[in-house]
Protein backbone atom coordinates (compact mmCIF):
# COMPACT_ATOMS: atom_id res chain seq x y z
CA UNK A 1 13.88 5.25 16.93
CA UNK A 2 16.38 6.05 14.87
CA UNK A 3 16.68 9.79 15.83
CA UNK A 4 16.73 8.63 19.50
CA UNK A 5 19.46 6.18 18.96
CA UNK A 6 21.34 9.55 17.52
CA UNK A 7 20.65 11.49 20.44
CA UNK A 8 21.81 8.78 23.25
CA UNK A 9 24.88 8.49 21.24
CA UNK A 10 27.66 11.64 22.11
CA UNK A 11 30.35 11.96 20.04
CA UNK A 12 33.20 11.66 22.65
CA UNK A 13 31.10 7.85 22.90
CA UNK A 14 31.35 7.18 18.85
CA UNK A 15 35.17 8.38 19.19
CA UNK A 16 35.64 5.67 21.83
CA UNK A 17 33.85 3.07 19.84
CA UNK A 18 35.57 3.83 16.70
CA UNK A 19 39.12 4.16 18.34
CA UNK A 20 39.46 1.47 20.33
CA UNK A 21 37.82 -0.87 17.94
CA UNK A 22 40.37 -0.10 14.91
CA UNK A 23 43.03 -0.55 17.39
CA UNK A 24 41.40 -3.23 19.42
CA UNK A 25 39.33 -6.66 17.65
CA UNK A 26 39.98 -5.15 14.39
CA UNK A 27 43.36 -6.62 14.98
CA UNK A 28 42.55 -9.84 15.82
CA UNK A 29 40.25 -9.99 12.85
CA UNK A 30 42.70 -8.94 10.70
CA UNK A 31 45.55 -11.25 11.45
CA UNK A 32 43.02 -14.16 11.04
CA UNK A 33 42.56 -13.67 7.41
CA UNK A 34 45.59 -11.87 6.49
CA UNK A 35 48.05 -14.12 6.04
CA UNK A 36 45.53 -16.05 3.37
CA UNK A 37 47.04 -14.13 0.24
CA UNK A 38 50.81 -13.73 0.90
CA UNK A 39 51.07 -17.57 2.24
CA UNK A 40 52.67 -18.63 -1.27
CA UNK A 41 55.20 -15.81 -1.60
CA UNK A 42 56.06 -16.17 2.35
CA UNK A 43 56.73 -20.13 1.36
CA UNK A 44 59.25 -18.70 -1.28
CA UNK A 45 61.25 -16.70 1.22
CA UNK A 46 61.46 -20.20 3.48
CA UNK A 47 62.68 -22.01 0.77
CA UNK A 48 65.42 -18.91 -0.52
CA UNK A 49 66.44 -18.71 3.01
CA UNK A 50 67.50 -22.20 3.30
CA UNK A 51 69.20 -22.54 0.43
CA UNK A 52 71.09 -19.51 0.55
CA UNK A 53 72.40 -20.61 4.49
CA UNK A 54 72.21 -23.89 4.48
CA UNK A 55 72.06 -25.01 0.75
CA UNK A 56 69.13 -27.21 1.46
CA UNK A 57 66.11 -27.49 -0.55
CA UNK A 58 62.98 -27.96 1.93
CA UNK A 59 60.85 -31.11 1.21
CA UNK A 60 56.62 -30.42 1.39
CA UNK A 61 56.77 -31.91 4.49
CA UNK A 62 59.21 -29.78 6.07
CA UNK A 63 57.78 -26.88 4.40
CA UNK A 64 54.79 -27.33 5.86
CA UNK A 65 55.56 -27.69 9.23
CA UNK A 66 57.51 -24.19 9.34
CA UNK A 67 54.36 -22.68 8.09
CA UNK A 68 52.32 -24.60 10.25
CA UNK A 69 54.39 -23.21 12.65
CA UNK A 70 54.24 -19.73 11.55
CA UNK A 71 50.46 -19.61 12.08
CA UNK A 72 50.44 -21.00 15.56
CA UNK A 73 52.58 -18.66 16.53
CA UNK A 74 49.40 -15.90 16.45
CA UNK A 75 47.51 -18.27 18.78
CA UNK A 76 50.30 -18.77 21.15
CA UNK A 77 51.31 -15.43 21.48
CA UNK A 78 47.44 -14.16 21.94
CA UNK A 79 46.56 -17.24 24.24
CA UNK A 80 49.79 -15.48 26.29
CA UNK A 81 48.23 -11.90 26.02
CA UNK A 82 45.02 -12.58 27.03
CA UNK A 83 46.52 -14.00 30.07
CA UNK A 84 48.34 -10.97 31.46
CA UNK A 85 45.05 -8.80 30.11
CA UNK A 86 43.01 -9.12 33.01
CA UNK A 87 45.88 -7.85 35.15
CA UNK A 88 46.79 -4.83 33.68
CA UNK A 89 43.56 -3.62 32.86
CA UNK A 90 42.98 -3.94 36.68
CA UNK A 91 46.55 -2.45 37.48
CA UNK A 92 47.34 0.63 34.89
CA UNK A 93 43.54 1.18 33.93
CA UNK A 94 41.36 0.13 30.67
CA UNK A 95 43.33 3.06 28.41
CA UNK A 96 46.66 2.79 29.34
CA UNK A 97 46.66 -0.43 28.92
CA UNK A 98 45.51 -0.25 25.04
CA UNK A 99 48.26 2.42 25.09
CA UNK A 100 50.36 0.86 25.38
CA UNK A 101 49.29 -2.45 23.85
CA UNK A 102 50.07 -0.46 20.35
CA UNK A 103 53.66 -0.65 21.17
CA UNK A 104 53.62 -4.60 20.78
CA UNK A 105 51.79 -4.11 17.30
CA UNK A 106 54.43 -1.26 15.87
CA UNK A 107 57.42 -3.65 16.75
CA UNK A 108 55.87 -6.43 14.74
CA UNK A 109 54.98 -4.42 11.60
CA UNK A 110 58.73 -3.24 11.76
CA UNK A 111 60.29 -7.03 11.93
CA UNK A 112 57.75 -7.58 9.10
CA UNK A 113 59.18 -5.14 6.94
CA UNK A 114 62.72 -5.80 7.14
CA UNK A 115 61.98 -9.74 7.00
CA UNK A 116 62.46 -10.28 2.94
CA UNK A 117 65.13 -7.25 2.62
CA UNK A 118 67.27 -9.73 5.50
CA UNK A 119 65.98 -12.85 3.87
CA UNK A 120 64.83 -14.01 7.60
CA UNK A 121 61.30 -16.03 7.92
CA UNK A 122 61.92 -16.00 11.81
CA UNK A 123 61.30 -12.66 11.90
CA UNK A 124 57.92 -13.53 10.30
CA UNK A 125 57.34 -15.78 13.18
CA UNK A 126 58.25 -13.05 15.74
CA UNK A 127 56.32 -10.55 14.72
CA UNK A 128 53.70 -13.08 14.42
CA UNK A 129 54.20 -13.63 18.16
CA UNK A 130 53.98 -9.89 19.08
CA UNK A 131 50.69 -9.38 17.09
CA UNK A 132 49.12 -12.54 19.32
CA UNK A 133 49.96 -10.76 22.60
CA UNK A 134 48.57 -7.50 20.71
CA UNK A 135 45.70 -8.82 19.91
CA UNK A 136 45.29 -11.22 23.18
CA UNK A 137 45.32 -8.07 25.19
CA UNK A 138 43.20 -5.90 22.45
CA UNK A 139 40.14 -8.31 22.67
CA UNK A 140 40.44 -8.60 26.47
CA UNK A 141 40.83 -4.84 27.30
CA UNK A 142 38.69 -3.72 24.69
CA UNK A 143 35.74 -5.23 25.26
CA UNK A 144 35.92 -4.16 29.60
CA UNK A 145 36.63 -0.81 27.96
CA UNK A 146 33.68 0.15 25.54
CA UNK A 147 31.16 -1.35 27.53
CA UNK A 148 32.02 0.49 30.95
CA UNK A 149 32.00 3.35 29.05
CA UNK A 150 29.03 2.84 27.50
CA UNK A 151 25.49 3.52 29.52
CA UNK A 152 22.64 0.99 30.33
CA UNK A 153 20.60 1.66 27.43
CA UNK A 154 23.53 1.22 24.90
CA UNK A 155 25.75 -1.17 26.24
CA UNK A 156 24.20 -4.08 24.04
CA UNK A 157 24.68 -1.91 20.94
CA UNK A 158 27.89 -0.93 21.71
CA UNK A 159 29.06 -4.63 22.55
CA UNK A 160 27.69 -5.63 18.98
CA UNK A 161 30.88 -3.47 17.67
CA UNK A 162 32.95 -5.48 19.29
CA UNK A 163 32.56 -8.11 17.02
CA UNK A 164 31.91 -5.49 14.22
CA UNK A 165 35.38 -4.84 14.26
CA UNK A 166 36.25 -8.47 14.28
CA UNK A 167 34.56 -8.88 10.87
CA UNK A 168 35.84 -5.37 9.28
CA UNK A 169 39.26 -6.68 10.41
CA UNK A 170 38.43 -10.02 8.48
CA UNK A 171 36.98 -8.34 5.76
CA UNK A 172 40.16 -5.32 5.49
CA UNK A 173 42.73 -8.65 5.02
CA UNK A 174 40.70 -10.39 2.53
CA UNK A 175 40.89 -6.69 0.51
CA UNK A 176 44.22 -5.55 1.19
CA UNK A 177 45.23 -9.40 0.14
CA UNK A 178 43.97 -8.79 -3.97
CA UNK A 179 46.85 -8.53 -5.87
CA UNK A 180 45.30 -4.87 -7.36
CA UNK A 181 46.13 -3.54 -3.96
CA UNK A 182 49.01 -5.73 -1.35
CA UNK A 183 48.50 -9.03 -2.50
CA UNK A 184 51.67 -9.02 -4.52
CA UNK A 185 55.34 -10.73 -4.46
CA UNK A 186 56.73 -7.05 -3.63
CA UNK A 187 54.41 -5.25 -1.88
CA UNK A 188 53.43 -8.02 0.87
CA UNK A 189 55.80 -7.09 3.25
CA UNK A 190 53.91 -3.68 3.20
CA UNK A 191 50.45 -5.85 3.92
CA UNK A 192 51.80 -7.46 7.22
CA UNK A 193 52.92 -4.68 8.22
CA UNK A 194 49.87 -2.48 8.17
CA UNK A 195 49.05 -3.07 11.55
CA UNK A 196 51.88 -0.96 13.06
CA UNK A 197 49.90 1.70 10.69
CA UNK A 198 46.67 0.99 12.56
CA UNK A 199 48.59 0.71 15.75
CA UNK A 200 50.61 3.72 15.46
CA UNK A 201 46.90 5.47 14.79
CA UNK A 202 45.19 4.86 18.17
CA UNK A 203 48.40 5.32 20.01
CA UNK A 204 48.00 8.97 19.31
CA UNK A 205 44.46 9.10 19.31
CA UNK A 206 43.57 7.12 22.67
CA UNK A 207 45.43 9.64 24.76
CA UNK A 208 42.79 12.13 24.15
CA UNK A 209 39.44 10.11 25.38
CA UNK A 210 38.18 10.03 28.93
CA UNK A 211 39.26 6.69 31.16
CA UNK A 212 36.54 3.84 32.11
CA UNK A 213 34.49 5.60 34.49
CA UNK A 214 33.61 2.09 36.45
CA UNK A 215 37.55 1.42 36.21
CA UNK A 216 37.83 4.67 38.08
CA UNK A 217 34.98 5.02 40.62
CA UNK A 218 34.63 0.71 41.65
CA UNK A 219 38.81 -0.16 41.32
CA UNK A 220 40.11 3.57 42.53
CA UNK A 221 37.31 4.99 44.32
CA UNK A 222 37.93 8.64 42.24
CA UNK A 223 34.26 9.60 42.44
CA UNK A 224 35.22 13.37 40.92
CA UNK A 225 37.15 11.49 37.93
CA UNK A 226 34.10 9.34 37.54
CA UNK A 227 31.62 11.90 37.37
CA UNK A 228 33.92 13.75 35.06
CA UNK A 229 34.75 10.80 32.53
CA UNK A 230 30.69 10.12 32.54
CA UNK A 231 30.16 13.89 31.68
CA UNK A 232 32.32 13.53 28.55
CA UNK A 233 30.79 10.01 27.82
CA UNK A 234 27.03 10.76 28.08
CA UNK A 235 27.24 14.35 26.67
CA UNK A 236 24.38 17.61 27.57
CA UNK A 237 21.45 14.59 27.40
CA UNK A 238 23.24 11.95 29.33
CA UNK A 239 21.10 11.28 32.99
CA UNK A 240 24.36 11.36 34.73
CA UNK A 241 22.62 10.62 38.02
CA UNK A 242 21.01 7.24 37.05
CA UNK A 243 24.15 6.13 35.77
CA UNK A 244 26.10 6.96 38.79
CA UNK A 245 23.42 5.00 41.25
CA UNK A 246 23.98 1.88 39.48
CA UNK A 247 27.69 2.17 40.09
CA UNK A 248 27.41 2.67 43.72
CA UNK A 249 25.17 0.44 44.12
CA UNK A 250 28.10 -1.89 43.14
CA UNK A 251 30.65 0.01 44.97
CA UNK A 252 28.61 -0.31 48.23
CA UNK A 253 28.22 -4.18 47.25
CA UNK A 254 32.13 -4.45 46.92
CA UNK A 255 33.47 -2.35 49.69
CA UNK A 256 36.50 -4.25 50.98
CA UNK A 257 36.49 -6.74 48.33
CA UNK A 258 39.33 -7.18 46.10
CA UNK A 259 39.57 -7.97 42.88
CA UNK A 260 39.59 -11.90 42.14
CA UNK A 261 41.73 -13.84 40.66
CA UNK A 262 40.89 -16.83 38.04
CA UNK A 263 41.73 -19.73 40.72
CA UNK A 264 38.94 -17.94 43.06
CA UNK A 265 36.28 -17.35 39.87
CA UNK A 266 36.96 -21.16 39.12
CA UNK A 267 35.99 -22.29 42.30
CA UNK A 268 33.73 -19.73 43.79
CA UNK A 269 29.93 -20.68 44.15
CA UNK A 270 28.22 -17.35 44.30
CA UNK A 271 28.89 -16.80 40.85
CA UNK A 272 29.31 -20.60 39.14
CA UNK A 273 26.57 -20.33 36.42
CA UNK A 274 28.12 -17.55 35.12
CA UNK A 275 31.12 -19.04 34.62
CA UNK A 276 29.30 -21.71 33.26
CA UNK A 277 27.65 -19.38 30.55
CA UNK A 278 30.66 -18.16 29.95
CA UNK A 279 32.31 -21.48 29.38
CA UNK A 280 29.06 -23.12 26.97
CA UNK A 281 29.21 -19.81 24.63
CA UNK A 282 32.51 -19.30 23.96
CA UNK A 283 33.30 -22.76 23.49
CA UNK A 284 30.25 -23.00 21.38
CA UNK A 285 31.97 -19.50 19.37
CA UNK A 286 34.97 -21.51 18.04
CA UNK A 287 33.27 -24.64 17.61
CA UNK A 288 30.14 -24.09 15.96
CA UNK A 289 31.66 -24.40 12.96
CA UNK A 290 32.06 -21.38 11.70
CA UNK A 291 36.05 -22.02 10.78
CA UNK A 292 35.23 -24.86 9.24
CA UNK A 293 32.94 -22.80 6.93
CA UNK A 294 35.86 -20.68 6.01
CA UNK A 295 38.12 -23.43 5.57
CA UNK A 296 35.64 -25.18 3.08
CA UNK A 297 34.57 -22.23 1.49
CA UNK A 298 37.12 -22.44 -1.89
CA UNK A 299 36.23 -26.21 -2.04
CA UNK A 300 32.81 -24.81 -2.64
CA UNK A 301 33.20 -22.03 -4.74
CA UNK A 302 35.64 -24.21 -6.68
CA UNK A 303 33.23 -27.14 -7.00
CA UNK A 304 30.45 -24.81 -8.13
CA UNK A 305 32.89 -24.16 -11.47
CA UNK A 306 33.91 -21.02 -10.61
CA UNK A 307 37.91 -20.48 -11.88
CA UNK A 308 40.73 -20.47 -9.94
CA UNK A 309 41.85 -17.29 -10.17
CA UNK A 310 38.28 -15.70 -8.95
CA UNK A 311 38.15 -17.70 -5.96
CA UNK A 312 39.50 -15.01 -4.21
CA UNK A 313 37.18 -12.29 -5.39
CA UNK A 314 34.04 -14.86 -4.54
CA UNK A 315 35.59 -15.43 -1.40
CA UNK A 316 35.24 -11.96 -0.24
CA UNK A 317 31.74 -11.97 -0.35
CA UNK A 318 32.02 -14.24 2.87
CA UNK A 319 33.74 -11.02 4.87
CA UNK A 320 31.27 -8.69 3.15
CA UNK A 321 28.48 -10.64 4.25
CA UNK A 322 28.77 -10.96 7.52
CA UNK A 323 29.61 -6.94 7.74
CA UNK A 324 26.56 -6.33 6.36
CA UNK A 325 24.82 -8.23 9.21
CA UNK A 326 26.53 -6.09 11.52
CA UNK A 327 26.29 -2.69 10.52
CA UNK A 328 22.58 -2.94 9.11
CA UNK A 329 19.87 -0.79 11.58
CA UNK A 330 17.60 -3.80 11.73
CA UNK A 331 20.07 -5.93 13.50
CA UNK A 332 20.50 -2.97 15.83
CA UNK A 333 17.18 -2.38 16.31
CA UNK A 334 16.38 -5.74 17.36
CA UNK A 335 19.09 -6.31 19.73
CA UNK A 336 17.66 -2.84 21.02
CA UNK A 337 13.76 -4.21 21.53
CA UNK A 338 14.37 -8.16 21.53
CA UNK A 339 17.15 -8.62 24.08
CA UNK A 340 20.48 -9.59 23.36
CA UNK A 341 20.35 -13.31 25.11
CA UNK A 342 16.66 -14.40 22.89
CA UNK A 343 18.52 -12.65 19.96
CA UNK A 344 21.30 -15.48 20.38
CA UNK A 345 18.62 -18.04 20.29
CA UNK A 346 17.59 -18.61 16.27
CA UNK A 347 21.00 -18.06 14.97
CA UNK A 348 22.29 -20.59 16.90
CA UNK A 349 19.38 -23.11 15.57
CA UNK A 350 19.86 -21.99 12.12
CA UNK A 351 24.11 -22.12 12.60
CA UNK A 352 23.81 -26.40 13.72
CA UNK A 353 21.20 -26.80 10.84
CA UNK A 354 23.04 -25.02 8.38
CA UNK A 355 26.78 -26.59 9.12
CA UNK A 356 24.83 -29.95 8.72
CA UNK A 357 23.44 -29.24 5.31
CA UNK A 358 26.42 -27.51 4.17
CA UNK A 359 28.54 -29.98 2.47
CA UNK A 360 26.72 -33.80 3.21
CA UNK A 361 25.06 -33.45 -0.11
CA UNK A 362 27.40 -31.93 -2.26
CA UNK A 363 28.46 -35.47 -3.85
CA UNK A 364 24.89 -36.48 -4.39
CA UNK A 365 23.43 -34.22 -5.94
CA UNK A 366 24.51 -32.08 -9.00
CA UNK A 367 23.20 -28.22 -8.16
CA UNK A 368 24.22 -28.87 -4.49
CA UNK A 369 27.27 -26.77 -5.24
CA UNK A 370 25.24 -23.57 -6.35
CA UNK A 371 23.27 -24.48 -2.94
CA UNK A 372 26.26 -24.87 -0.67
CA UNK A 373 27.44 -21.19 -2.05
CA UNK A 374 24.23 -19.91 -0.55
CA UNK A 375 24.56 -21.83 2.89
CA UNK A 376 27.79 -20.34 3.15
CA UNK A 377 26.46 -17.05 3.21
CA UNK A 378 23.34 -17.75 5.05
CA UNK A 379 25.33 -19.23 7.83
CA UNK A 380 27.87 -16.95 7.78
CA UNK A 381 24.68 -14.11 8.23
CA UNK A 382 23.44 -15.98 11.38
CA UNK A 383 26.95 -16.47 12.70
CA UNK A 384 27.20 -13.05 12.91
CA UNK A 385 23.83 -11.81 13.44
CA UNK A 386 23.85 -13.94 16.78
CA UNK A 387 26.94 -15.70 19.00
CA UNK A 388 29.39 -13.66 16.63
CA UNK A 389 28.22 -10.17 17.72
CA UNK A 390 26.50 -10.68 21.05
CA UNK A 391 29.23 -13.69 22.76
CA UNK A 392 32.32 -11.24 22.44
CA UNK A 393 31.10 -8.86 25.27
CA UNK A 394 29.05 -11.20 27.74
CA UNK A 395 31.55 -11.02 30.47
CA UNK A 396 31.39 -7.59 30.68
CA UNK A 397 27.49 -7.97 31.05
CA UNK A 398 27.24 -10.72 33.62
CA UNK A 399 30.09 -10.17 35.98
CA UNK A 400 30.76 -7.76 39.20
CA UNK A 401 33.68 -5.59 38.36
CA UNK A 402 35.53 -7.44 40.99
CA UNK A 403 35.38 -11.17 38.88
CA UNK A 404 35.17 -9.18 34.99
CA UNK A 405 38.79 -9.37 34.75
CA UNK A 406 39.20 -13.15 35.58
CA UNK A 407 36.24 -13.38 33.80
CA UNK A 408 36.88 -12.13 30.57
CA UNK A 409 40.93 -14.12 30.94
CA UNK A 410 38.57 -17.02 31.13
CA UNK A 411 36.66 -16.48 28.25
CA UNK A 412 39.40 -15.18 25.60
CA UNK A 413 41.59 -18.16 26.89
CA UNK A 414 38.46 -20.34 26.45
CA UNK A 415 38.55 -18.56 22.73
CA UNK A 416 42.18 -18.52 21.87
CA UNK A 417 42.87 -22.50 22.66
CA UNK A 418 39.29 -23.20 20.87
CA UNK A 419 40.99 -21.26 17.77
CA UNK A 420 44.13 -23.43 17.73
CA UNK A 421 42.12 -26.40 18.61
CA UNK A 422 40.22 -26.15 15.33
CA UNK A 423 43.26 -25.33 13.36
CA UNK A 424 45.30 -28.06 14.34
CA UNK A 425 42.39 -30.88 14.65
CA UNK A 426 39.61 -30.58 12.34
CA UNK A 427 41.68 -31.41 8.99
CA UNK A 428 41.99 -34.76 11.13
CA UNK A 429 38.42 -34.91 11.83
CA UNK A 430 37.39 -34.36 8.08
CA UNK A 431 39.66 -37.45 7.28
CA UNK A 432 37.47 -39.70 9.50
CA UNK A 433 34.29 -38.35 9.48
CA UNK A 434 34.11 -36.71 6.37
CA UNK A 435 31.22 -33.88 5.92
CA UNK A 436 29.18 -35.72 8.98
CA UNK A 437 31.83 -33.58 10.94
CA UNK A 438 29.33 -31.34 10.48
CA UNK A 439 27.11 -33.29 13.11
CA UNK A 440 29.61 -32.15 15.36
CA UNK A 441 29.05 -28.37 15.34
CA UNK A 442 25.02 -29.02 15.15
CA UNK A 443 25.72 -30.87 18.72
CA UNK A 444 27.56 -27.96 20.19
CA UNK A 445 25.06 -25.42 18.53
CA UNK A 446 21.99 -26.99 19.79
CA UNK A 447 23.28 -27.91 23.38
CA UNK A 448 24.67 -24.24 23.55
CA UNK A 449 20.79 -22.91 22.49
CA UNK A 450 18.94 -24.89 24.67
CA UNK A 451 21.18 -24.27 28.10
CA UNK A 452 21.02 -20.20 26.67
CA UNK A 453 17.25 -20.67 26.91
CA UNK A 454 16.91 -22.04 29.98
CA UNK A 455 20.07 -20.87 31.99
CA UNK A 456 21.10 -17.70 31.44
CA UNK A 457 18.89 -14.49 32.00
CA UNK A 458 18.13 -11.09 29.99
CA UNK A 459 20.92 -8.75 30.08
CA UNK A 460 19.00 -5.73 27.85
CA UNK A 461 18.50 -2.87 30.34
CA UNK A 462 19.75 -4.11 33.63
CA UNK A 463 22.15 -3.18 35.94
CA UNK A 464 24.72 -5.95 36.44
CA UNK A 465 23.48 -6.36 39.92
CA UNK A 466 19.91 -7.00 38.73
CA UNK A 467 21.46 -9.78 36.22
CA UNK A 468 23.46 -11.21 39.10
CA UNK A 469 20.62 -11.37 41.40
CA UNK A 470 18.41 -13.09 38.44
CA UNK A 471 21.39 -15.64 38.50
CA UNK A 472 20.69 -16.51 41.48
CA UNK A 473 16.85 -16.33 41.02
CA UNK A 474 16.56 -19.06 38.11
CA UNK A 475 19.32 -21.31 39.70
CA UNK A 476 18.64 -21.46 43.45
CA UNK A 477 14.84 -21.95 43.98
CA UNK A 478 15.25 -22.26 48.21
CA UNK A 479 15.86 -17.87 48.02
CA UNK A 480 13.38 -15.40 46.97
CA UNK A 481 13.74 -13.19 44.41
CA UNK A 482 15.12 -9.49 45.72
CA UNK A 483 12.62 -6.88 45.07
CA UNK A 484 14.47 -4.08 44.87
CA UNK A 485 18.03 -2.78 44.75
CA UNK A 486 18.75 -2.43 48.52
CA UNK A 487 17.95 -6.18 48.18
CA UNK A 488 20.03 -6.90 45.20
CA UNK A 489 22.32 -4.98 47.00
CA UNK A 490 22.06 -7.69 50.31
CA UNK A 491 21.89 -10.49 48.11
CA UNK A 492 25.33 -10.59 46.13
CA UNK A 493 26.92 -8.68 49.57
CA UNK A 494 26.02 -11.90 51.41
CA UNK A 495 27.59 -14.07 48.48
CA UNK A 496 30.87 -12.56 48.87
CA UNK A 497 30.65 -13.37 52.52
CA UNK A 498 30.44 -9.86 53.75
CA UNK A 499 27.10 -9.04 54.61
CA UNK A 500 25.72 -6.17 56.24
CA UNK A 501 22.53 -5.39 57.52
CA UNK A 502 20.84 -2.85 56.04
């Protein structure tokens, strides 16, 4: 299996998976546990700054707030850039785009660097702005990009790196952040910063790799720069023709349609319960509690008696384990056999019962510490051997290429606000609810499993037209199922009001 996983894999494809995920949701991984380490020297340079301009001492509470403020700037500024994604994927292509995307990261790193040698935390907040819209767009336009590159039989493998990179980017931050390497009152200028490195990387790099062939052929009708892009892509073993019948399939289905907007994916009909997937599991991604693990996790690791000073060290075995999920061959193997939308099943039972156990016994019973250190890990593991891998890329899976750039606005918005959401509210929630917050995440976890199971079909080796036409087969019982693709190709042509008869 192995050794045909090699051979369906050419190496301009691993270039494009390994490029554009560095420079892509490696970035918004990064920036989410980055800032972790440096957070007490950063605090410093508020303070210095005020008293050196305004001679003003800050209070905790006004201290706070900047921070607070500080942080939320990443959320606004990617809630803006996945906004704009969709439409300039669909108007300078899936590579320019990311092109050009770099330039947003290499300003920030600069204003990062000169923000302690100017004694200015507002350039902190900038260039925490800039890396939002960097990484708003990077998780948008990244995920379109790998997986219309990729072909049939590897698109669920290569959407799994798509939150790979996520968790190296989470893992990178906790690493860089030790004080043996970044983590230090001089050189963490240097650690928020190293994103204009990474940045800086694909932007010469990217240049050299083919464009989206679906971009090309279904958005610009260049059949020759299709064909050409899928030649580089699939490589001497690549059955060019197969995947170039599935795309005109689709191009047939579209002729004359334009690409939608996100007011006309809200309230079209034809494609409703894929919106509503879309909605359930990426809601369900921020709010199944995984953040909340994070958050908790030194509380833990403290309460189990380990010293203060370690807590960081521990702490990394939370990034470490959920790359480990990722990059192991079973998990690739099964997503390969079992089908990506069952694989999202069990983790998502385990996630709600594990975020319930997590912390409700910790004050009643002794060695529930030593057991809470293990449910961290465990959940983290089916976090990210389920909705964290397999969610990230569903848009791309489900959608015509005429809705996947509303659709996947939709979804990282849907992500983004769920991320500041949980930021701002859940220290709230803990002070009411205590650790049966918890029950809260098993709710969202269990409703998300059970609609998965009975709502949403099998993506694993179908054409997108197959999985829209399966839509329509498991949620309007009064039409028969198509049979074939001249009927698949009838079906979703009649949905967008433009039938022909064939």
């Amino acid at each position: 299996v192995t050794g045909k996983l090699s051979a369906l894999l050419s190496p301009v494809l691993v270039a494009v998976v390994l490029i554009t995920g560095i420079g892509g949701t490696f970035q918004y991984g990064f920036h989410i546990s980055v800032l972790t380490s440096p957070s007490v020297y950063i605090k410093q340079l508020m303070n210095a700054t005020c008293v050196q301009r305004y001679g003003h001492y800050l209070e905790a509470w006004e201290l706070s707030l900047i921070w607070s403020f500080t942080v939320s700037m990443y959320s606004i500024g990617g809630l803006l850039g996945c906004l704009v994604a969709g439409r300039l994927a669909a108007a300078y292509g899936r590579k320019r785009c990311l092109v050009l995307n770099n330039v947003l990261a290499i300003c920030g790193a600069v204003l990062m660097l000169l923000s302690k040698t100017v004694h200015s935390f507002e350039m902190i907040m900038a260039a925490r702005f800039l890396y939002g819209i960097n990484a708003g767009v990077a998780l948008t336009v990244h995920t379109m990009y790998v997986l219309e590159c990729a072909p049939k039989k590897l698109r669920g493998i290569v959407g799994v790196s798509v939150g790979g990179f996520v968790s190296i980017g989470k893992f990178s931050g906790q690493v860089l952040g030790l004080s043996e390497v970044m983590g230090t009152e001089d050189r963490w200028p240097f650690l928020l910063a190293f994103s204009g490195f990474i940045g800086f990387l694909q932007l010469v790099t990217l240049p050299f790799l083919p464009e989206s062939p679906r971009f090309l052929l279904l958005d610009r009708g260049d059949r020759p720069g299709c064909e050409k892009a899928l030649r580089r892509l699939l490589g001497a073993s690549g059955d060019l023709s197969s995947e170039v019948e599935e795309m005109q399939v689709e191009h047939a289905a579209l002729q004359g349609v334009k690409s939608h907007g996100i007011l006309e994916l809200l309230l079209s009909r034809s494609v409703r319960w894929q919106l509503f997937t879309i909605i359930v599991t990426f809601t369900t991604l921020q709010l199944c509690g995984i953040n909340a693990v994070y958050l908790y996790s030194f509380d833990v690791f403290r309460a189990a008696g380990i010293p203060a000073h370690n807590l960081r060290y521990v702490a990394l075995g939370t990034g470490l384990c959920e790359i480990s999920t990722i990059v192991t061959c079973v998990r690739l193997l099964l997503i390969t056999h079992t089908g990506v939308i069952t694989y999202t099943i069990f983790p998502k039972v385990f996630l709600a019962l594990a975020s319930s156990l997590c912390l409700m016994l910790q004050e009643y019973v002794s060695w529930m510490p030593y057991c809470s250190m293990m449910l961290i890990f465990i959940f983290i593991f089916f976090f990210s051997s389920g909705p964290g891998g397999v969610t990230a890329p569903l848009p791309g899976e489900i959608f015509t290429q005429s809705y996947k750039a509303a659709a996947f606005v939709v979804a990282c918005t849907l992500n983004w606000v769920g991320l500041f959401f949980v930021g701002m509210v859940f220290p709230l929630i803990v002070e009411y609810l205590e650790y049966f917050c918890f029950l809260i995440f098993f709710f969202f976890c269990f409703v998300s499993g059970v609609f998965v199971w009975y709502g949403v079909p099998e993506t694993r080796n179908r054409s997108i037209m197959e999985i829209s036409a399966e839509f329509e087969r498991m949620h309007n019982k009064t039409k028969p199922a198509p049979e074939n693709k001249l009927d698949t190709l009838y079906l979703t042509h009649s949905q967008t009001g433009q039938a022909t008869k064939l």
